[in-house]
Protein backbone atom coordinates (compact mmCIF):
# COMPACT_ATOMS: atom_id res chain seq x y z
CA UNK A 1 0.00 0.00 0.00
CA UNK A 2 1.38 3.55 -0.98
CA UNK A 3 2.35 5.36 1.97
CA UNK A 4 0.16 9.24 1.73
CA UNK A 5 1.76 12.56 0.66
CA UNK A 6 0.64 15.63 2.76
CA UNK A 7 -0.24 18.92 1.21
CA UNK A 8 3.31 20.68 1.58
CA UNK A 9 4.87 17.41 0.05
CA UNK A 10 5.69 15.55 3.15
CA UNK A 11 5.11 11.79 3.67
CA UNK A 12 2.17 10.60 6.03
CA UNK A 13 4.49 8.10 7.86
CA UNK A 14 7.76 6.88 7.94
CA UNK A 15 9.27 4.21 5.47
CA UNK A 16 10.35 2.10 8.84
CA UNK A 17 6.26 3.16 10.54
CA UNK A 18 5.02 1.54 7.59
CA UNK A 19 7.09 -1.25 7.41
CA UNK A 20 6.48 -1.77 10.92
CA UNK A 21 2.37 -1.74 10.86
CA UNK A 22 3.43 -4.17 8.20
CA UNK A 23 4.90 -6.66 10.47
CA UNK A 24 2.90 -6.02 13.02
CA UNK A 25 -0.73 -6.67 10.79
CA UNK A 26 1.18 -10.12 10.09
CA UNK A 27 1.93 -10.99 13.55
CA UNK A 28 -1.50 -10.15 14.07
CA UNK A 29 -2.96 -12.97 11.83
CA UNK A 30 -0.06 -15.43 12.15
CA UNK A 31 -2.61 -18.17 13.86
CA UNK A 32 -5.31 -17.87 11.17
CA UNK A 33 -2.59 -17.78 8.37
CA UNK A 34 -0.71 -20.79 9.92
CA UNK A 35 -4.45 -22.65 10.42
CA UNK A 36 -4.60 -22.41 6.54
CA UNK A 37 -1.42 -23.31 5.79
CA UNK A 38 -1.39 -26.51 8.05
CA UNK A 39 -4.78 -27.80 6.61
CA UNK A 40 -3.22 -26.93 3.23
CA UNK A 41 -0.39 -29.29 4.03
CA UNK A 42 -2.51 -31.89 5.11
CA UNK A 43 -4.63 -31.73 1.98
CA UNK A 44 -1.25 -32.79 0.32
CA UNK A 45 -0.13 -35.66 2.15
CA UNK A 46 -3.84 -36.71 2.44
CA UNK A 47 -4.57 -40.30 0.37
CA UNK A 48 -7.28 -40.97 -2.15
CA UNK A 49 -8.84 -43.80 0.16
CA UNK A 50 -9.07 -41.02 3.17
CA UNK A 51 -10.79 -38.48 0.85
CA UNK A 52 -13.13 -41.38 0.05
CA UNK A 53 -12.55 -41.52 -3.37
């Protein structure tokens, strides 16, 4: 996301405050994203007969 331009020219935030809410948004989510990523895994290693097909 573009960081915002004030009226006299100056940035919103810093490079490193952006960066930061960045890391920070991630952190936030890191147990829903690593939910998703663990059932994704398992989806792969899953066999035909446990699907039921």
């Amino acid at each position: 996301m573009p960081i915002k331009v004030k009226s006299p020219g100056r940035k919103a935030q810093s490079i490193f405050r952006a960066g930061l809410d960045y890391l920070a948004r991630i952190l936030n989510h890191v147990d829903t994203w690593l939910e998703e990523l663990f059932g994704a895994v398992a989806l792969l290693f899953e066999t035909s007969w446990e699907r039921g097909l």
